[in-house]
Protein backbone atom coordinates (compact mmCIF):
# COMPACT_ATOMS: atom_id res chain seq x y z
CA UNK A 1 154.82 106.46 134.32
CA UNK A 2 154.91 104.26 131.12
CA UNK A 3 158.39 101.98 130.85
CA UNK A 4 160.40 103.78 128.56
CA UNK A 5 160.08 100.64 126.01
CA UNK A 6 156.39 101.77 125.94
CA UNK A 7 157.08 105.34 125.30
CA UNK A 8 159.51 104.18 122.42
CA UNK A 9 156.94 101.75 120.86
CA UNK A 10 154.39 104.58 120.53
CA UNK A 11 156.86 106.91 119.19
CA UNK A 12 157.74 104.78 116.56
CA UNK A 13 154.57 104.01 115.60
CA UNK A 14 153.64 107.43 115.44
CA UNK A 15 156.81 108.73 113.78
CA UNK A 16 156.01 106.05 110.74
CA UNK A 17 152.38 106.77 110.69
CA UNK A 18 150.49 106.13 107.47
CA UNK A 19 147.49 106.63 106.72
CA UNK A 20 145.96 103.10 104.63
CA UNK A 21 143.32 103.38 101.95
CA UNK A 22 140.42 101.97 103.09
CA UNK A 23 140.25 99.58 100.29
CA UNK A 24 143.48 98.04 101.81
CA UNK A 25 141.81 98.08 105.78
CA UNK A 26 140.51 94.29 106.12
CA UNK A 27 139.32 92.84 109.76
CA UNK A 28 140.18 92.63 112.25
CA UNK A 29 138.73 95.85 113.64
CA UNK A 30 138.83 96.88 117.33
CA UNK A 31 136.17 94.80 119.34
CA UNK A 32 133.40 97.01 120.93
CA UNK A 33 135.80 97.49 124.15
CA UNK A 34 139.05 98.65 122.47
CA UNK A 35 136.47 100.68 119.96
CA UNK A 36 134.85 102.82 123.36
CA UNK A 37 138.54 103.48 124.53
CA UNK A 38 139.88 104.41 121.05
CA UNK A 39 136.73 107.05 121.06
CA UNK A 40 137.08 108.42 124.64
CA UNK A 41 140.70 108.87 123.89
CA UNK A 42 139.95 110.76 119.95
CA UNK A 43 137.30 113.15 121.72
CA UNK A 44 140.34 114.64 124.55
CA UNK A 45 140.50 117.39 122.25
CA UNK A 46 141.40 121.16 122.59
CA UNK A 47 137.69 122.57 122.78
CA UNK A 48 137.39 126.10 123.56
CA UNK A 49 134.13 126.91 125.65
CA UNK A 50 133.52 123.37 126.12
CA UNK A 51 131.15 122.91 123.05
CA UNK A 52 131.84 119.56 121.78
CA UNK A 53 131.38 121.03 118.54
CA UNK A 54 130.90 117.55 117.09
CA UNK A 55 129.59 114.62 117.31
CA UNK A 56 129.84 110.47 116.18
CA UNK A 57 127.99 108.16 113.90
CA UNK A 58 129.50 104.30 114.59
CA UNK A 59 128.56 102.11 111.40
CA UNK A 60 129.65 98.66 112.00
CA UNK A 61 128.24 94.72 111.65
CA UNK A 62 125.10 95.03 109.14
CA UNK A 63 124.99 99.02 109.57
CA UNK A 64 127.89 99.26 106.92
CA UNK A 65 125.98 97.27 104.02
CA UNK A 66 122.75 99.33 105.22
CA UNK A 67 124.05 102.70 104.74
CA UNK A 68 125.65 101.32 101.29
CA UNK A 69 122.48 100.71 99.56
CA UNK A 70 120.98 104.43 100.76
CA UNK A 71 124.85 105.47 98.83
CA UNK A 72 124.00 103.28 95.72
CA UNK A 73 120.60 104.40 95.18
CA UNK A 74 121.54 107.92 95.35
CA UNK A 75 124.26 107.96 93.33
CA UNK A 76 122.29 106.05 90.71
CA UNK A 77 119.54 109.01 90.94
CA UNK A 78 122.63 111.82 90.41
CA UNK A 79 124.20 109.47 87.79
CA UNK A 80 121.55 107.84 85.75
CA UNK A 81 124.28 106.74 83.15
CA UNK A 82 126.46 104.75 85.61
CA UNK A 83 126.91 101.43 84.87
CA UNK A 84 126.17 98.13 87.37
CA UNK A 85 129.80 98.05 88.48
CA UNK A 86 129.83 101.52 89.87
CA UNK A 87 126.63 101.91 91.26
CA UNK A 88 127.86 98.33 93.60
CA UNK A 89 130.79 100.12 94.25
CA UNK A 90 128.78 102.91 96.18
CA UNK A 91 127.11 99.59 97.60
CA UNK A 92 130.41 98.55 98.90
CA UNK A 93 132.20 101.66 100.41
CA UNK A 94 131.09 101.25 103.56
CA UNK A 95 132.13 97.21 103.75
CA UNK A 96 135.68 98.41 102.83
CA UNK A 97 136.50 98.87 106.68
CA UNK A 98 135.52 96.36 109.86
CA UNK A 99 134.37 100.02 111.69
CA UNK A 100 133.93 103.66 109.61
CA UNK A 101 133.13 106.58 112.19
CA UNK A 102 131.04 109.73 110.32
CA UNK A 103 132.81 112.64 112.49
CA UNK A 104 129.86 115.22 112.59
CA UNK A 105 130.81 119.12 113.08
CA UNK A 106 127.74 120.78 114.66
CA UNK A 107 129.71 124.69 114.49
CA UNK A 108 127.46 127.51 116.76
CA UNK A 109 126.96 130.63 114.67
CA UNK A 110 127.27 134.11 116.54
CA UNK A 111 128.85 133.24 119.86
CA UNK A 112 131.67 134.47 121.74
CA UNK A 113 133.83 131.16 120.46
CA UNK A 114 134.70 132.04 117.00
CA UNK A 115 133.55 129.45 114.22
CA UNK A 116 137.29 129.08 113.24
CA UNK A 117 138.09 127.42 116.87
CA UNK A 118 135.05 125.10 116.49
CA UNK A 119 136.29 123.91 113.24
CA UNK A 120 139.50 123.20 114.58
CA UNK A 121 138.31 120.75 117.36
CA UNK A 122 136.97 118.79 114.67
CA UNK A 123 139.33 118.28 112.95
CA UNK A 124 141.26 117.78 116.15
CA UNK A 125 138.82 115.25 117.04
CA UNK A 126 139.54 113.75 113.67
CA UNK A 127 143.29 113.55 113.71
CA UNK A 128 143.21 111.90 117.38
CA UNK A 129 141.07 109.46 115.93
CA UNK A 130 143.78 108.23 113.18
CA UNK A 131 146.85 108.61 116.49
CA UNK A 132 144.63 106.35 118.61
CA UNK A 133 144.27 103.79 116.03
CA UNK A 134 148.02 104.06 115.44
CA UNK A 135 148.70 103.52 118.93
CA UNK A 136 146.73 100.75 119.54
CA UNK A 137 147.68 98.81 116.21
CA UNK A 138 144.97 99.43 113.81
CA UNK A 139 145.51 101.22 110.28
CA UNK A 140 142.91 104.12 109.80
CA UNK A 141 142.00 106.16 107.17
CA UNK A 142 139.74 109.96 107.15
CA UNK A 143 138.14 110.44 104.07
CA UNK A 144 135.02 112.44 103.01
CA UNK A 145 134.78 111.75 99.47
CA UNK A 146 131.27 112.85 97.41
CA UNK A 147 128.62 111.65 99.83
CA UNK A 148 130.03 113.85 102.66
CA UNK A 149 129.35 116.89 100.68
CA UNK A 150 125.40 115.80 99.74
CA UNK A 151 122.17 116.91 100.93
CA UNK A 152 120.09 113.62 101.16
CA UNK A 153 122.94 111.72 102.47
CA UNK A 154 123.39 114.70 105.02
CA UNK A 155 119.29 113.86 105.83
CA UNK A 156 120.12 109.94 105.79
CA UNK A 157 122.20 110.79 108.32
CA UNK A 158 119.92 112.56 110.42
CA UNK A 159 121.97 115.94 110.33
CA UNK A 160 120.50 118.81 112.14
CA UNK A 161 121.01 122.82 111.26
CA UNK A 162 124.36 123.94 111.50
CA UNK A 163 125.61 119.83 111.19
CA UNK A 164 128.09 118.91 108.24
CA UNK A 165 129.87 116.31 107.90
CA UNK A 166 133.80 116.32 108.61
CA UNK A 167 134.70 113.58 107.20
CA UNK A 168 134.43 109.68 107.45
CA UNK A 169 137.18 107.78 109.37
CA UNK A 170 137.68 103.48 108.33
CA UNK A 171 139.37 101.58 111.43
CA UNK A 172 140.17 98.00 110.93
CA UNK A 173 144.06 96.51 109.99
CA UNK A 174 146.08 97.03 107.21
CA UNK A 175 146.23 94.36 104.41
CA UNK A 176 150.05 94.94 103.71
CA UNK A 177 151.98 97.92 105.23
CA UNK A 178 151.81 101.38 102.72
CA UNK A 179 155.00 102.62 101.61
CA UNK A 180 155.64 105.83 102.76
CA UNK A 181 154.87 109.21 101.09
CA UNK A 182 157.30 112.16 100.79
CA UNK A 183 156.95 114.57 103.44
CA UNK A 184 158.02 118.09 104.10
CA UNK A 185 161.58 118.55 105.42
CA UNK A 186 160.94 119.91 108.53
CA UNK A 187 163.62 123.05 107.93
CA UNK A 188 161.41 123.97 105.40
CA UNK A 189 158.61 124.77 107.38
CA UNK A 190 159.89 125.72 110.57
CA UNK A 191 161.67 129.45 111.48
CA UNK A 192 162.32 130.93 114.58
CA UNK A 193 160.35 134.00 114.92
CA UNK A 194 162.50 137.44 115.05
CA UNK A 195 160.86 141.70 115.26
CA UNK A 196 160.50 142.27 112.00
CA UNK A 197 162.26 144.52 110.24
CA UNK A 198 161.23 148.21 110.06
């Protein structure tokens, strides 16, 4: 059993969790180590029939400024207007974070598990990627922005039939801490159930 101190830490951490833009997430990112136990911990994940209806890309080190010149070039060929400075700003989106994790849904059509269940995993999956990083200091960030929704990206990526992406999740530390957002109250979107009326 974790001291209560422990327990309090992570609740607090949790209970003020933020997410930070990944322009703001600068290095350090979690070493290779605390990176494999972030990752076994995000994939403990409600998964109904045991699909693993996802999977993980890791870009990191040289990968990052790799993938950003297969984003510049293609946004350059579906925006032959853009100017210099935003065609290196595709370059760049990938150097924004120390560690960005593609979060690949691969959703089985016409099984017993409906697709619905599958989808939530993933984003399950998602989600306890952001906690984990909380937890274990680092700011995170899950974004899919244009190049999650395109067709030769999807092939740069090497996605199969049935693959889309879920979104793209930057790990590193925060530059400066956000300020907080407003959130729901939670009394007005919690009820107690009751029969209904007749």
């Amino acid at each position: 059993m974790y001291p209560e101190s422990r327990l309090d830490e992570a609740f607090e951490r949790l209970s003020n969790r933020r997410s930070v833009k990944a322009m703001d997430i600068i290095e350090p990112g979690p070493s290779p180590t605390v990176l494999q136990t972030l990752l076994n911990t995000a994939i403990r994940v409600p998964d109904h029939g045991k699909l693993g209806p996802w999977r993980l890309l890791q870009f990191s080190g040289s990968k990052r400024a790799e993938f950003g010149e297969i984003l510049a070039k293609r946004y350059q060929a579906l925006n032959p207007e853009a100017k210099p400075t935003q065609i290196d700003a595709e370059r760049q989106r990938f150097t924004r974070a120390p560690v960005i994790i593609a979060v690949i849904a691969r959703i089985t059509p016409a099984i017993k598990i409906p697709q619905w269940e599958q989808q939530l995993s993933v984003g399950a999956l998602c989600q306890n990627m952001i906690v984990s990083a909380t937890l274990l200091g680092f700011a995170a960030q899950w974004l899919t922005e244009w190049y999650a929704f395109d067709e030769q990206i999807d092939l740069a990526l090497g996605l199969q039939e049935h693959e889309r992406v879920a979104g793209y999740v930057y790990i590193g530390s925060a530059a400066q801490r956000p300020t907080e957002r407003v959130r729901p109250e939670l009394e007005t979107v919690l009820t107690t159930w009751q029969i209904p009326k007749s």
